[in-house]
PDB file of N, CA and C in Angstrom:
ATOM      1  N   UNK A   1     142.254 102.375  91.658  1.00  0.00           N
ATOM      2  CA  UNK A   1     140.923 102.255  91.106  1.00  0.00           C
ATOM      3  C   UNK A   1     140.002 103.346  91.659  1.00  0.00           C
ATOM      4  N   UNK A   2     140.071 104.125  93.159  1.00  0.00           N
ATOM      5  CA  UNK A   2     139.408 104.412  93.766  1.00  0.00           C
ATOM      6  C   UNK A   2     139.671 105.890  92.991  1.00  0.00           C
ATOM      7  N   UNK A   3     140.933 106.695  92.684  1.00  0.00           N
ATOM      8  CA  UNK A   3     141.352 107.310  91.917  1.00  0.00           C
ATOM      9  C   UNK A   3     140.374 107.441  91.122  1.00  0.00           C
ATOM     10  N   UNK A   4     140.476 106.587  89.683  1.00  0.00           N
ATOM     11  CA  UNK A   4     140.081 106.436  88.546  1.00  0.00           C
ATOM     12  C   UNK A   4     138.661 106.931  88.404  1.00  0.00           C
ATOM     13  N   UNK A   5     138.036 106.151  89.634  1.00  0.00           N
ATOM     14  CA  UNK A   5     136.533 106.224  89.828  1.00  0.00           C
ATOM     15  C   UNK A   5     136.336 108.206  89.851  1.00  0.00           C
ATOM     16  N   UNK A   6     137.140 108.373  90.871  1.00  0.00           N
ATOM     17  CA  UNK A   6     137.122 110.045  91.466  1.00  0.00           C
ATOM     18  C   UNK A   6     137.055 110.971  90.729  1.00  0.00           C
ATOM     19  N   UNK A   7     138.390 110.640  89.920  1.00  0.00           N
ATOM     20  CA  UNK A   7     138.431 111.869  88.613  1.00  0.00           C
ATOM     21  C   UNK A   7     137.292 111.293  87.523  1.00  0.00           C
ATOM     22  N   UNK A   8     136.951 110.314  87.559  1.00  0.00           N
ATOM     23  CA  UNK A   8     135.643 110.541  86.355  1.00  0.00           C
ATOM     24  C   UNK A   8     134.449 110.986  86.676  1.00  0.00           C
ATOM     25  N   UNK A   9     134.154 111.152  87.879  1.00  0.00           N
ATOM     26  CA  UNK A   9     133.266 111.377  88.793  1.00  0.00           C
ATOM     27  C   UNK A   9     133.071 113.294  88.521  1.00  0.00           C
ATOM     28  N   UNK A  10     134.356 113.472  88.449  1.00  0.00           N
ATOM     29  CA  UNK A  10     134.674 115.403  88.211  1.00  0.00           C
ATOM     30  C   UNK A  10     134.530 115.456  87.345  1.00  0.00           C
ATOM     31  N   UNK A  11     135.177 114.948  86.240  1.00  0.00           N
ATOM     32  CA  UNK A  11     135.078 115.225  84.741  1.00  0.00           C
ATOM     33  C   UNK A  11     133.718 115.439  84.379  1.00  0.00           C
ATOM     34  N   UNK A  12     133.010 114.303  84.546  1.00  0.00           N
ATOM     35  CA  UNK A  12     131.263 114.237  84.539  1.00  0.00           C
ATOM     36  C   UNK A  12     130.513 115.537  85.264  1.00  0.00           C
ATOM     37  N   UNK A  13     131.385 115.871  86.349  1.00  0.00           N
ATOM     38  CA  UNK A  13     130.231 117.010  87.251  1.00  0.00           C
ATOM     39  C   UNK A  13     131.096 118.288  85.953  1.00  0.00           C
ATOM     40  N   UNK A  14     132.243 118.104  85.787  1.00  0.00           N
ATOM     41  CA  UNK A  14     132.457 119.339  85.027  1.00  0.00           C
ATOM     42  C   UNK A  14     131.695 119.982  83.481  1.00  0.00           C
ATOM     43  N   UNK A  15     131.563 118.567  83.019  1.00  0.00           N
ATOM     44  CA  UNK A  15     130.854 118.384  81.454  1.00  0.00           C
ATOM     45  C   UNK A  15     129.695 118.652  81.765  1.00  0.00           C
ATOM     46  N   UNK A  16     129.045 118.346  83.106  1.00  0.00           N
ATOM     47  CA  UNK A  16     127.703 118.556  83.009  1.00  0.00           C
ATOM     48  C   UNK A  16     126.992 120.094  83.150  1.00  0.00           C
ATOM     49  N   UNK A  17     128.448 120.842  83.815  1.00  0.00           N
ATOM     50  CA  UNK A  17     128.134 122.107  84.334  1.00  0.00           C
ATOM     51  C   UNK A  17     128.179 123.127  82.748  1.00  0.00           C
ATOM     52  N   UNK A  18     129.066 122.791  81.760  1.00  0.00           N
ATOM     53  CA  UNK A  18     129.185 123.515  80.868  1.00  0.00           C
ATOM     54  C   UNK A  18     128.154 124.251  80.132  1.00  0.00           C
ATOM     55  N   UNK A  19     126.977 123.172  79.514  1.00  0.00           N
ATOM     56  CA  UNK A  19     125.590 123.632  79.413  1.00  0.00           C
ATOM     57  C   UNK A  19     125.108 124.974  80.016  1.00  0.00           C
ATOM     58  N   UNK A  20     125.543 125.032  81.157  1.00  0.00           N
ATOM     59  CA  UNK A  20     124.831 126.235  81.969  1.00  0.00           C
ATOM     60  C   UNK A  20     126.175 127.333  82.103  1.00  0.00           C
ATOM     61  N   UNK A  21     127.167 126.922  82.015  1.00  0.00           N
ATOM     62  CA  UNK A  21     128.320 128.089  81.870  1.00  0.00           C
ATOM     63  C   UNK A  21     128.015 128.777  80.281  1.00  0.00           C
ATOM     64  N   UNK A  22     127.674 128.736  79.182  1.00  0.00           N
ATOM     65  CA  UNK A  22     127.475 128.851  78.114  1.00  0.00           C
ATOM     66  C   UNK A  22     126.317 129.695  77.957  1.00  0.00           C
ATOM     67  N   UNK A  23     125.362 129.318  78.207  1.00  0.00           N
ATOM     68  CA  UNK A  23     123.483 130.214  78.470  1.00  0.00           C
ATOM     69  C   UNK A  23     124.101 131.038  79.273  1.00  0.00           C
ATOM     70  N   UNK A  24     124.849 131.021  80.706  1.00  0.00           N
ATOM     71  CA  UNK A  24     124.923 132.319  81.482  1.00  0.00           C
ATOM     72  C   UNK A  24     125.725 132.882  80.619  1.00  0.00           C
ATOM     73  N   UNK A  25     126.542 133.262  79.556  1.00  0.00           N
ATOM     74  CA  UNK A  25     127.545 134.020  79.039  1.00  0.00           C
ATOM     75  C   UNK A  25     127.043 134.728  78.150  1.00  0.00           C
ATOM     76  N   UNK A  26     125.413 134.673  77.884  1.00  0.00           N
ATOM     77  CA  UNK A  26     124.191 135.147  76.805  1.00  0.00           C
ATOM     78  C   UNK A  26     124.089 136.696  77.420  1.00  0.00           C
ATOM     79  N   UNK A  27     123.034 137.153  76.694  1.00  0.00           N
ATOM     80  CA  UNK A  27     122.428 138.789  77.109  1.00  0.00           C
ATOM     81  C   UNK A  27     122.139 138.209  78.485  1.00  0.00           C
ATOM     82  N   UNK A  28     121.197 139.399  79.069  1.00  0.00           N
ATOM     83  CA  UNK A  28     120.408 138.769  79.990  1.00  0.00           C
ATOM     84  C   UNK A  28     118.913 138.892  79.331  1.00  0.00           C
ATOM     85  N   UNK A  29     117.893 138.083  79.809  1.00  0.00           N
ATOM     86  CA  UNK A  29     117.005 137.522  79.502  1.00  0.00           C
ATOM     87  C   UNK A  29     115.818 138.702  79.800  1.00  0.00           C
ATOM     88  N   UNK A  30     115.122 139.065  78.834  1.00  0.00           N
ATOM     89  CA  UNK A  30     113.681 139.919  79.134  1.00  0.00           C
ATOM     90  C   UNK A  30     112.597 139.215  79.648  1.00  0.00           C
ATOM     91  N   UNK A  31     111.906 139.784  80.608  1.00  0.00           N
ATOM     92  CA  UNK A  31     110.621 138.774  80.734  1.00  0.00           C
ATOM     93  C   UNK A  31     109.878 138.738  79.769  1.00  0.00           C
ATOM     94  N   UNK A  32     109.301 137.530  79.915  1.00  0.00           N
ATOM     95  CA  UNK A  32     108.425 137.222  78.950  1.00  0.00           C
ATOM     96  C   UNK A  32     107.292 137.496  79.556  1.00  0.00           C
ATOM     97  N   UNK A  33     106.176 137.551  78.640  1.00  0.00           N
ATOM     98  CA  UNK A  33     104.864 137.077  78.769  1.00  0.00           C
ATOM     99  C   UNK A  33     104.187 136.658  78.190  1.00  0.00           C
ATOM    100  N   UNK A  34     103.487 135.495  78.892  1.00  0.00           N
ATOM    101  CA  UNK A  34     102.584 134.563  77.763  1.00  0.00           C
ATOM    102  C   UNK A  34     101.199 134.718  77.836  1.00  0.00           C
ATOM    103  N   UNK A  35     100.454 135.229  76.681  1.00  0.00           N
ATOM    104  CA  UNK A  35      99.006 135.327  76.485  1.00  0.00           C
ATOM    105  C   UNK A  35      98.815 134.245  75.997  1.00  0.00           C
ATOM    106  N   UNK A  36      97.354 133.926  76.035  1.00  0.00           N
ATOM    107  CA  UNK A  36      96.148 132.597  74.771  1.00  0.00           C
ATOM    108  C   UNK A  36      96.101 133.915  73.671  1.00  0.00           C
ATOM    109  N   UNK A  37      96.111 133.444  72.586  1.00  0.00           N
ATOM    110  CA  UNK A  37      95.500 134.430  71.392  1.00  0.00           C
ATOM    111  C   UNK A  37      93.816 134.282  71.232  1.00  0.00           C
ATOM    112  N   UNK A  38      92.694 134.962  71.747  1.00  0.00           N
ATOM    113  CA  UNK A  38      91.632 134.641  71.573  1.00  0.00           C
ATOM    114  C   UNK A  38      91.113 134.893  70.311  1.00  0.00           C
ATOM    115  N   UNK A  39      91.444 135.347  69.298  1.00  0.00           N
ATOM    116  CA  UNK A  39      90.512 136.331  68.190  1.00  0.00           C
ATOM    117  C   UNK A  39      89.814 135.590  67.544  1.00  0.00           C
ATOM    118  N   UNK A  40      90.126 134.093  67.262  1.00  0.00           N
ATOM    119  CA  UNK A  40      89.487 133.246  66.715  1.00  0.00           C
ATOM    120  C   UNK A  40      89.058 132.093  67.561  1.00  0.00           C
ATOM    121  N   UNK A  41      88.251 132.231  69.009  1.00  0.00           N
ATOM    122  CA  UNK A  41      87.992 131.435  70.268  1.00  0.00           C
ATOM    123  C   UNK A  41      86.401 131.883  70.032  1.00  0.00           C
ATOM    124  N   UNK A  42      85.278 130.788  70.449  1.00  0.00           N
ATOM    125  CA  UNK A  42      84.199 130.885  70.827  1.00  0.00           C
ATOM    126  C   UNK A  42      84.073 130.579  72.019  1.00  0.00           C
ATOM    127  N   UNK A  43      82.694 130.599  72.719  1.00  0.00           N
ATOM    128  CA  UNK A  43      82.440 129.927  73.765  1.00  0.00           C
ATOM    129  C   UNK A  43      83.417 129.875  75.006  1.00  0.00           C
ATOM    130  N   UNK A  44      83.204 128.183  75.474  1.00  0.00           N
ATOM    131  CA  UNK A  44      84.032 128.056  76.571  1.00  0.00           C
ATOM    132  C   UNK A  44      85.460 127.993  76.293  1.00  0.00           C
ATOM    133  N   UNK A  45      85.680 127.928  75.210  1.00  0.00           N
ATOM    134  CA  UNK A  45      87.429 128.147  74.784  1.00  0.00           C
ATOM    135  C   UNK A  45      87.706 129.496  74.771  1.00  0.00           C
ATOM    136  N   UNK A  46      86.728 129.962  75.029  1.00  0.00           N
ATOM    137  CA  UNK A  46      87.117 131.392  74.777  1.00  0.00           C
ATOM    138  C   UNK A  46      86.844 132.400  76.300  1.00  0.00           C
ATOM    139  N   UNK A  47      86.254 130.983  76.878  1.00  0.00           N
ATOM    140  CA  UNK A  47      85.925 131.552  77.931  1.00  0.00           C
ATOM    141  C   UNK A  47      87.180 131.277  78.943  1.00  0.00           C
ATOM    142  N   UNK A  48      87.678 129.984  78.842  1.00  0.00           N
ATOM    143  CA  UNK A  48      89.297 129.521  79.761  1.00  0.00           C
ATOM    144  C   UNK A  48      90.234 130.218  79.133  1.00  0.00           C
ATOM    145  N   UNK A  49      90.218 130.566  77.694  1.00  0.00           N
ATOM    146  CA  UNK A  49      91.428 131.346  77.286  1.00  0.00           C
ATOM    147  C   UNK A  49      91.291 133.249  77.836  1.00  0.00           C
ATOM    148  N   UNK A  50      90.391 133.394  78.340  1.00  0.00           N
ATOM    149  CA  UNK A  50      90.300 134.826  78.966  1.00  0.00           C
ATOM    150  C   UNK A  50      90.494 134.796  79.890  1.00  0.00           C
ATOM    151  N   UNK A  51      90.092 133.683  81.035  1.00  0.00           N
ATOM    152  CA  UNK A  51      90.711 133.072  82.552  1.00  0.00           C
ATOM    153  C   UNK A  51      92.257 133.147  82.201  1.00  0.00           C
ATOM    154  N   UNK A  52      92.344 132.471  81.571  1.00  0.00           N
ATOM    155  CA  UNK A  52      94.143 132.039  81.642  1.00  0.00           C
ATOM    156  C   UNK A  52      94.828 133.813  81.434  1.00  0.00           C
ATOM    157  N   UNK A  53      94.226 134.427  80.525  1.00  0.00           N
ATOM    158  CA  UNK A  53      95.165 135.827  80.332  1.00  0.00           C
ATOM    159  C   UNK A  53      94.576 136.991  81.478  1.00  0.00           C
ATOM    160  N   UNK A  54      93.912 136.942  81.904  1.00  0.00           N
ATOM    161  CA  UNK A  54      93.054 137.700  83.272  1.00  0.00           C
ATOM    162  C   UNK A  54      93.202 137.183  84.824  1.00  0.00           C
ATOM    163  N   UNK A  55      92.957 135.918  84.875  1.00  0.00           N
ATOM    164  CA  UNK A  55      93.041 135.242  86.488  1.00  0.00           C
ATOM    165  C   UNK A  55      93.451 134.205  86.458  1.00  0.00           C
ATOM    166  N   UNK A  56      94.807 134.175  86.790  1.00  0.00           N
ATOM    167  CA  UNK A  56      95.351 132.933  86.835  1.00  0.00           C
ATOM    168  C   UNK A  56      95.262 131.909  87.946  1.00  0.00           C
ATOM    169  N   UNK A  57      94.375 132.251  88.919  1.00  0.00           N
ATOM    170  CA  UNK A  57      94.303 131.462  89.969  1.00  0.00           C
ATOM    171  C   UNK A  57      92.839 130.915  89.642  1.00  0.00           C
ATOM    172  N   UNK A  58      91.876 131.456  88.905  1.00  0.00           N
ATOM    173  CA  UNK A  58      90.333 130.817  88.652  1.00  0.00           C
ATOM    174  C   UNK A  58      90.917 130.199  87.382  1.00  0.00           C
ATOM    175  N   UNK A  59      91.860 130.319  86.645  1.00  0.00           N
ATOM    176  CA  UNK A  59      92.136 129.207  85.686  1.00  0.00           C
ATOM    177  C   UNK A  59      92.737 127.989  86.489  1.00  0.00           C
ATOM    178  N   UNK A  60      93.643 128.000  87.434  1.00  0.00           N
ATOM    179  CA  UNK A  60      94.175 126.838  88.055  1.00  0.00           C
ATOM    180  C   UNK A  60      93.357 126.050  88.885  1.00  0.00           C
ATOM    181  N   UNK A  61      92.186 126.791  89.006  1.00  0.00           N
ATOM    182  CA  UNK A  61      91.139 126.283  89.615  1.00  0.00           C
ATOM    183  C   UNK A  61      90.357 125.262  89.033  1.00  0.00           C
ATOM    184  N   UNK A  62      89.698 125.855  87.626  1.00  0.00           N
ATOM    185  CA  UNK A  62      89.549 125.174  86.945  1.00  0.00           C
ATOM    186  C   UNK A  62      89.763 124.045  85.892  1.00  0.00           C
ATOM    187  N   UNK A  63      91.230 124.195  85.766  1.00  0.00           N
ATOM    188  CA  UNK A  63      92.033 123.153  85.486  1.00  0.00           C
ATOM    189  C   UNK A  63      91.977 121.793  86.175  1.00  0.00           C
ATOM    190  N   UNK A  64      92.343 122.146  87.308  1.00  0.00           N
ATOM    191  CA  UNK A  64      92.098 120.991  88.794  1.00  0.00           C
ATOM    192  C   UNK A  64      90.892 119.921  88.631  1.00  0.00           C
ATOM    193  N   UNK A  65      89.613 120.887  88.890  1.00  0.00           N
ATOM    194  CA  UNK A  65      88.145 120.198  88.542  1.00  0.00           C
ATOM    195  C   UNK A  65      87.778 119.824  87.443  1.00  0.00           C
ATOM    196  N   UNK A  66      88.599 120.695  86.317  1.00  0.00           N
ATOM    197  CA  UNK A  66      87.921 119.553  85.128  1.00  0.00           C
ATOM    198  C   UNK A  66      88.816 118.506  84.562  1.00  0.00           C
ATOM    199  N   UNK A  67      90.074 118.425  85.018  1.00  0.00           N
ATOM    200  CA  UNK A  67      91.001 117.206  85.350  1.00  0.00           C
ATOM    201  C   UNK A  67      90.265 116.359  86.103  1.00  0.00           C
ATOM    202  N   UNK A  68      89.990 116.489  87.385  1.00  0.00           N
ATOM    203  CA  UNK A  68      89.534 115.193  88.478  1.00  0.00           C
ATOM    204  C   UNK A  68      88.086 114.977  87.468  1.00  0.00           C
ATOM    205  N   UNK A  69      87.310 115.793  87.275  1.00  0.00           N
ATOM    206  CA  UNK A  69      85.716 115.674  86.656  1.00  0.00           C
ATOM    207  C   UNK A  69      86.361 114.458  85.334  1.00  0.00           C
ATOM    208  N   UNK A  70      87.252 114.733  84.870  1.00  0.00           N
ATOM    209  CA  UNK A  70      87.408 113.635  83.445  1.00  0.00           C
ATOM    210  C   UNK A  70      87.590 113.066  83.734  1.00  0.00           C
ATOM    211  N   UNK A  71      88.728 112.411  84.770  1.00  0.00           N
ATOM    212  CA  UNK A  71      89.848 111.408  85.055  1.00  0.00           C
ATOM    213  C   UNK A  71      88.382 110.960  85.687  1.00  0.00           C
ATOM    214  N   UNK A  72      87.424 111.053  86.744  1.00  0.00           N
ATOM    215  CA  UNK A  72      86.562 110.209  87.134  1.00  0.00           C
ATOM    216  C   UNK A  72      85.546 109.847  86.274  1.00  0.00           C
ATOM    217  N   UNK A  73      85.280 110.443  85.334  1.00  0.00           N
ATOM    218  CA  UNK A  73      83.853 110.101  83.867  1.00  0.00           C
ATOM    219  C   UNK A  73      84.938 109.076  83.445  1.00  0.00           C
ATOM    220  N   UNK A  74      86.623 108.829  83.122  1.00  0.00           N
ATOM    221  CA  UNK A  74      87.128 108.195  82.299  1.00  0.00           C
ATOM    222  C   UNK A  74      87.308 106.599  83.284  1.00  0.00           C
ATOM    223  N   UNK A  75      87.360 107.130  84.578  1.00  0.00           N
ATOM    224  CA  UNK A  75      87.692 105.625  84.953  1.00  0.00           C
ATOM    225  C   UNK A  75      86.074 104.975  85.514  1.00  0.00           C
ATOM    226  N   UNK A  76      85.132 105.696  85.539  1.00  0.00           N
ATOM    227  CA  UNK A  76      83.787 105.212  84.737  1.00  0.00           C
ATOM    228  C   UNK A  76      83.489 104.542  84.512  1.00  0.00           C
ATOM    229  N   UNK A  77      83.749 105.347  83.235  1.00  0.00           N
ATOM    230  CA  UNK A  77      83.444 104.177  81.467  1.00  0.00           C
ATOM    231  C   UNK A  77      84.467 103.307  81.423  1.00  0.00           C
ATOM    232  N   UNK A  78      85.979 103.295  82.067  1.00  0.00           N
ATOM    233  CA  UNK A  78      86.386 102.230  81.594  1.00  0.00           C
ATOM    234  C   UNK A  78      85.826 101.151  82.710  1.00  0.00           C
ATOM    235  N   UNK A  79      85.814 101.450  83.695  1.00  0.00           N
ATOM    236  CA  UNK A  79      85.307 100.052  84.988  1.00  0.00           C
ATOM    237  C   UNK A  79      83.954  99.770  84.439  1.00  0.00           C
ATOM    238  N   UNK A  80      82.888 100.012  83.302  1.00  0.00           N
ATOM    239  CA  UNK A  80      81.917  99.699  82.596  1.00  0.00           C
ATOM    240  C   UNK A  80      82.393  98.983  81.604  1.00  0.00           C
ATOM    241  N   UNK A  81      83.249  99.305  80.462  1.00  0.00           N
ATOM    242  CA  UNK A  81      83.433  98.361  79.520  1.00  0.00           C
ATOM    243  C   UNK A  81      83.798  97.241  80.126  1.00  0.00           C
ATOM    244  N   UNK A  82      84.986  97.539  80.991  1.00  0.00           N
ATOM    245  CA  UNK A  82      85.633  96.030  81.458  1.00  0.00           C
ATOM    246  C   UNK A  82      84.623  95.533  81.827  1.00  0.00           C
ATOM    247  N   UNK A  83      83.558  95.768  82.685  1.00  0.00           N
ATOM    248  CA  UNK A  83      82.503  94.839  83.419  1.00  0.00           C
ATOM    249  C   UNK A  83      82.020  94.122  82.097  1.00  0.00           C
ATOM    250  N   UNK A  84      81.734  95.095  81.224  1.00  0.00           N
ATOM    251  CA  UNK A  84      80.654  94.528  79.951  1.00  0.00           C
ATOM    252  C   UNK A  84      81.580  93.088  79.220  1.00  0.00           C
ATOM    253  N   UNK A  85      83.123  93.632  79.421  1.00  0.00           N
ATOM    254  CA  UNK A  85      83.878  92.223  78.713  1.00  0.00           C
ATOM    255  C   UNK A  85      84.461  91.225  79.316  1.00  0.00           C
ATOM    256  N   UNK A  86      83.346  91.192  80.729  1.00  0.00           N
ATOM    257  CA  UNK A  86      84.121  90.230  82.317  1.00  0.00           C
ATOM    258  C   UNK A  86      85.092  90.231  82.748  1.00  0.00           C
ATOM    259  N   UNK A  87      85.603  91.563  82.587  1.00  0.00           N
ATOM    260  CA  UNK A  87      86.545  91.644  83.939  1.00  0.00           C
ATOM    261  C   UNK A  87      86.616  92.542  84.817  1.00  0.00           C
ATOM    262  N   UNK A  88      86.022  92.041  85.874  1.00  0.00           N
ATOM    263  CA  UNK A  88      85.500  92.646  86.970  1.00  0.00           C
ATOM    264  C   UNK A  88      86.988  93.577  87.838  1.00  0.00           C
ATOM    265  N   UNK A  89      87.318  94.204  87.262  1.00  0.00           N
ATOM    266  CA  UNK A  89      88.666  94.965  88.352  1.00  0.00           C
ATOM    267  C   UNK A  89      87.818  95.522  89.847  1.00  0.00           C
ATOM    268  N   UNK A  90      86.799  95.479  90.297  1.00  0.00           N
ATOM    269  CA  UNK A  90      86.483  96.037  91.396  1.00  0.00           C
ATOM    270  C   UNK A  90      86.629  95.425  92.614  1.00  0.00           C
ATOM    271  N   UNK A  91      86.286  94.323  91.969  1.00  0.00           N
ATOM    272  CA  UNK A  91      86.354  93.245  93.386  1.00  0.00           C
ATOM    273  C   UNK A  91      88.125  92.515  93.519  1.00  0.00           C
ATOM    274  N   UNK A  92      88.107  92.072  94.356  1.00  0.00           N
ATOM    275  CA  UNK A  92      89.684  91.685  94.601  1.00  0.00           C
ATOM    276  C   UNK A  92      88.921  89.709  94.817  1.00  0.00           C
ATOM    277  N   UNK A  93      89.788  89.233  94.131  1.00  0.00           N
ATOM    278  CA  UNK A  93      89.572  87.580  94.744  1.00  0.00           C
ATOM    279  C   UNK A  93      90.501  87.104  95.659  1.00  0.00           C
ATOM    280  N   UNK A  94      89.647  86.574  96.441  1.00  0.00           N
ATOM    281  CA  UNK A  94      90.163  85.715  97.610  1.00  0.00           C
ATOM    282  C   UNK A  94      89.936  84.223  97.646  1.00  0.00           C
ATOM    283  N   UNK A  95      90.733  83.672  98.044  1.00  0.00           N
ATOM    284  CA  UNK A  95      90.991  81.910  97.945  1.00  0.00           C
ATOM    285  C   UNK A  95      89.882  81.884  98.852  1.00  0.00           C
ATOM    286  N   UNK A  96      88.670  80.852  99.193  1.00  0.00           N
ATOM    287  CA  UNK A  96      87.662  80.443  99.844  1.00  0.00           C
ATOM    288  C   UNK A  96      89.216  79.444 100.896  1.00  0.00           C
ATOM    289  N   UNK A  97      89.178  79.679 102.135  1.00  0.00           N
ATOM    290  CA  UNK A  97      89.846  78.496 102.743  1.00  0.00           C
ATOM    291  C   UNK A  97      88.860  77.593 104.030  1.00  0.00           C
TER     292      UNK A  97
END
Protein backbone atom coordinates (compact mmCIF):
# COMPACT_ATOMS: atom_id res chain seq x y z
CA UNK A 1 0.00 0.00 0.00
CA UNK A 2 2.83 2.19 1.10
CA UNK A 3 4.20 1.52 -2.54
CA UNK A 4 1.02 2.41 -4.23
CA UNK A 5 0.71 5.59 -2.22
CA UNK A 6 4.63 6.48 -3.43
CA UNK A 7 4.40 6.01 -7.03
CA UNK A 8 1.21 8.10 -7.21
CA UNK A 9 2.73 10.59 -5.25
CA UNK A 10 5.56 10.83 -8.48
CA UNK A 11 3.28 10.44 -11.10
CA UNK A 12 1.38 13.59 -9.67
CA UNK A 13 4.81 15.57 -9.03
CA UNK A 14 5.61 14.43 -12.68
CA UNK A 15 2.15 15.59 -14.39
CA UNK A 16 2.40 18.55 -12.50
CA UNK A 17 5.88 19.49 -13.75
CA UNK A 18 4.89 19.10 -17.49
CA UNK A 19 3.01 22.48 -17.73
CA UNK A 20 6.30 24.15 -17.17
CA UNK A 21 8.51 21.63 -19.26
CA UNK A 22 6.35 22.75 -22.34
CA UNK A 23 6.41 26.96 -21.86
CA UNK A 24 10.27 26.39 -21.22
CA UNK A 25 10.60 24.65 -24.77
CA UNK A 26 8.98 28.21 -26.27
CA UNK A 27 11.24 31.22 -27.78
CA UNK A 28 12.54 33.05 -25.06
CA UNK A 29 10.39 35.72 -23.80
CA UNK A 30 10.90 39.71 -24.66
CA UNK A 31 10.28 42.08 -21.97
CA UNK A 32 7.41 43.54 -21.81
CA UNK A 33 6.19 46.78 -20.94
CA UNK A 34 3.13 47.94 -19.59
CA UNK A 35 1.82 51.55 -20.09
CA UNK A 36 -2.02 53.17 -19.00
CA UNK A 37 -3.13 54.51 -22.49
CA UNK A 38 -3.95 58.16 -21.48
CA UNK A 39 -5.30 59.89 -24.76
CA UNK A 40 -8.72 59.67 -23.75
CA UNK A 41 -8.08 60.32 -19.59
CA UNK A 42 -9.16 63.61 -17.85
CA UNK A 43 -8.40 64.83 -14.60
CA UNK A 44 -7.43 62.61 -11.77
CA UNK A 45 -7.58 59.53 -14.05
CA UNK A 46 -5.40 61.06 -15.93
CA UNK A 47 -3.56 62.18 -13.34
CA UNK A 48 -2.83 58.26 -11.60
CA UNK A 49 -2.58 57.02 -15.12
CA UNK A 50 0.65 59.37 -15.66
CA UNK A 51 1.88 58.28 -12.00
CA UNK A 52 1.53 54.72 -12.96
CA UNK A 53 3.61 55.24 -16.49
CA UNK A 54 6.26 57.87 -14.85
CA UNK A 55 6.64 56.91 -10.94
CA UNK A 56 5.90 53.89 -9.89
CA UNK A 57 6.63 54.25 -6.36
CA UNK A 58 4.20 57.69 -5.94
CA UNK A 59 1.63 55.45 -7.68
CA UNK A 60 2.09 52.63 -4.99
CA UNK A 61 1.88 55.20 -2.69
CA UNK A 62 -1.10 56.28 -3.63
CA UNK A 63 -2.77 53.23 -4.16
CA UNK A 64 -2.10 52.30 -0.37
CA UNK A 65 -3.93 55.66 0.94
CA UNK A 66 -6.69 55.66 -1.19
CA UNK A 67 -7.32 51.91 -0.41
CA UNK A 68 -7.09 52.46 3.55
CA UNK A 69 -9.03 56.20 2.87
CA UNK A 70 -12.08 53.89 1.23
CA UNK A 71 -11.90 50.77 3.16
CA UNK A 72 -12.30 53.32 6.30
CA UNK A 73 -15.28 55.82 4.60
CA UNK A 74 -16.73 52.09 3.72
CA UNK A 75 -16.63 50.55 7.12
CA UNK A 76 -18.16 54.01 8.22
CA UNK A 77 -21.12 53.97 6.46
CA UNK A 78 -21.58 50.50 6.97
CA UNK A 79 -21.18 50.63 11.12
CA UNK A 80 -23.95 53.65 10.41
CA UNK A 81 -26.48 51.78 8.50
CA UNK A 82 -26.23 48.83 10.80
CA UNK A 83 -26.65 51.24 13.80
CA UNK A 84 -29.67 52.88 11.85
CA UNK A 85 -31.19 49.03 11.47
CA UNK A 86 -30.15 48.00 15.33
CA UNK A 87 -27.42 46.28 15.07
CA UNK A 88 -25.02 47.59 17.03
CA UNK A 89 -21.60 45.54 15.86
CA UNK A 90 -19.47 47.93 18.07
CA UNK A 91 -20.16 46.95 21.29
CA UNK A 92 -19.52 43.26 22.29
CA UNK A 93 -22.33 41.80 24.90
CA UNK A 94 -21.60 40.50 28.03
CA UNK A 95 -23.81 38.28 30.36
CA UNK A 96 -24.53 40.77 33.54
CA UNK A 97 -23.38 37.97 36.33
Amino acid sequence: MKKCILFTVYIGALLACIPGWVWAGGEKAQEIVVVADTRNLRGFNLYIAGLYNENMWLFATWAVLLTTALGVLLGLLMDFLMTRTGLDLGKTSKKEQ
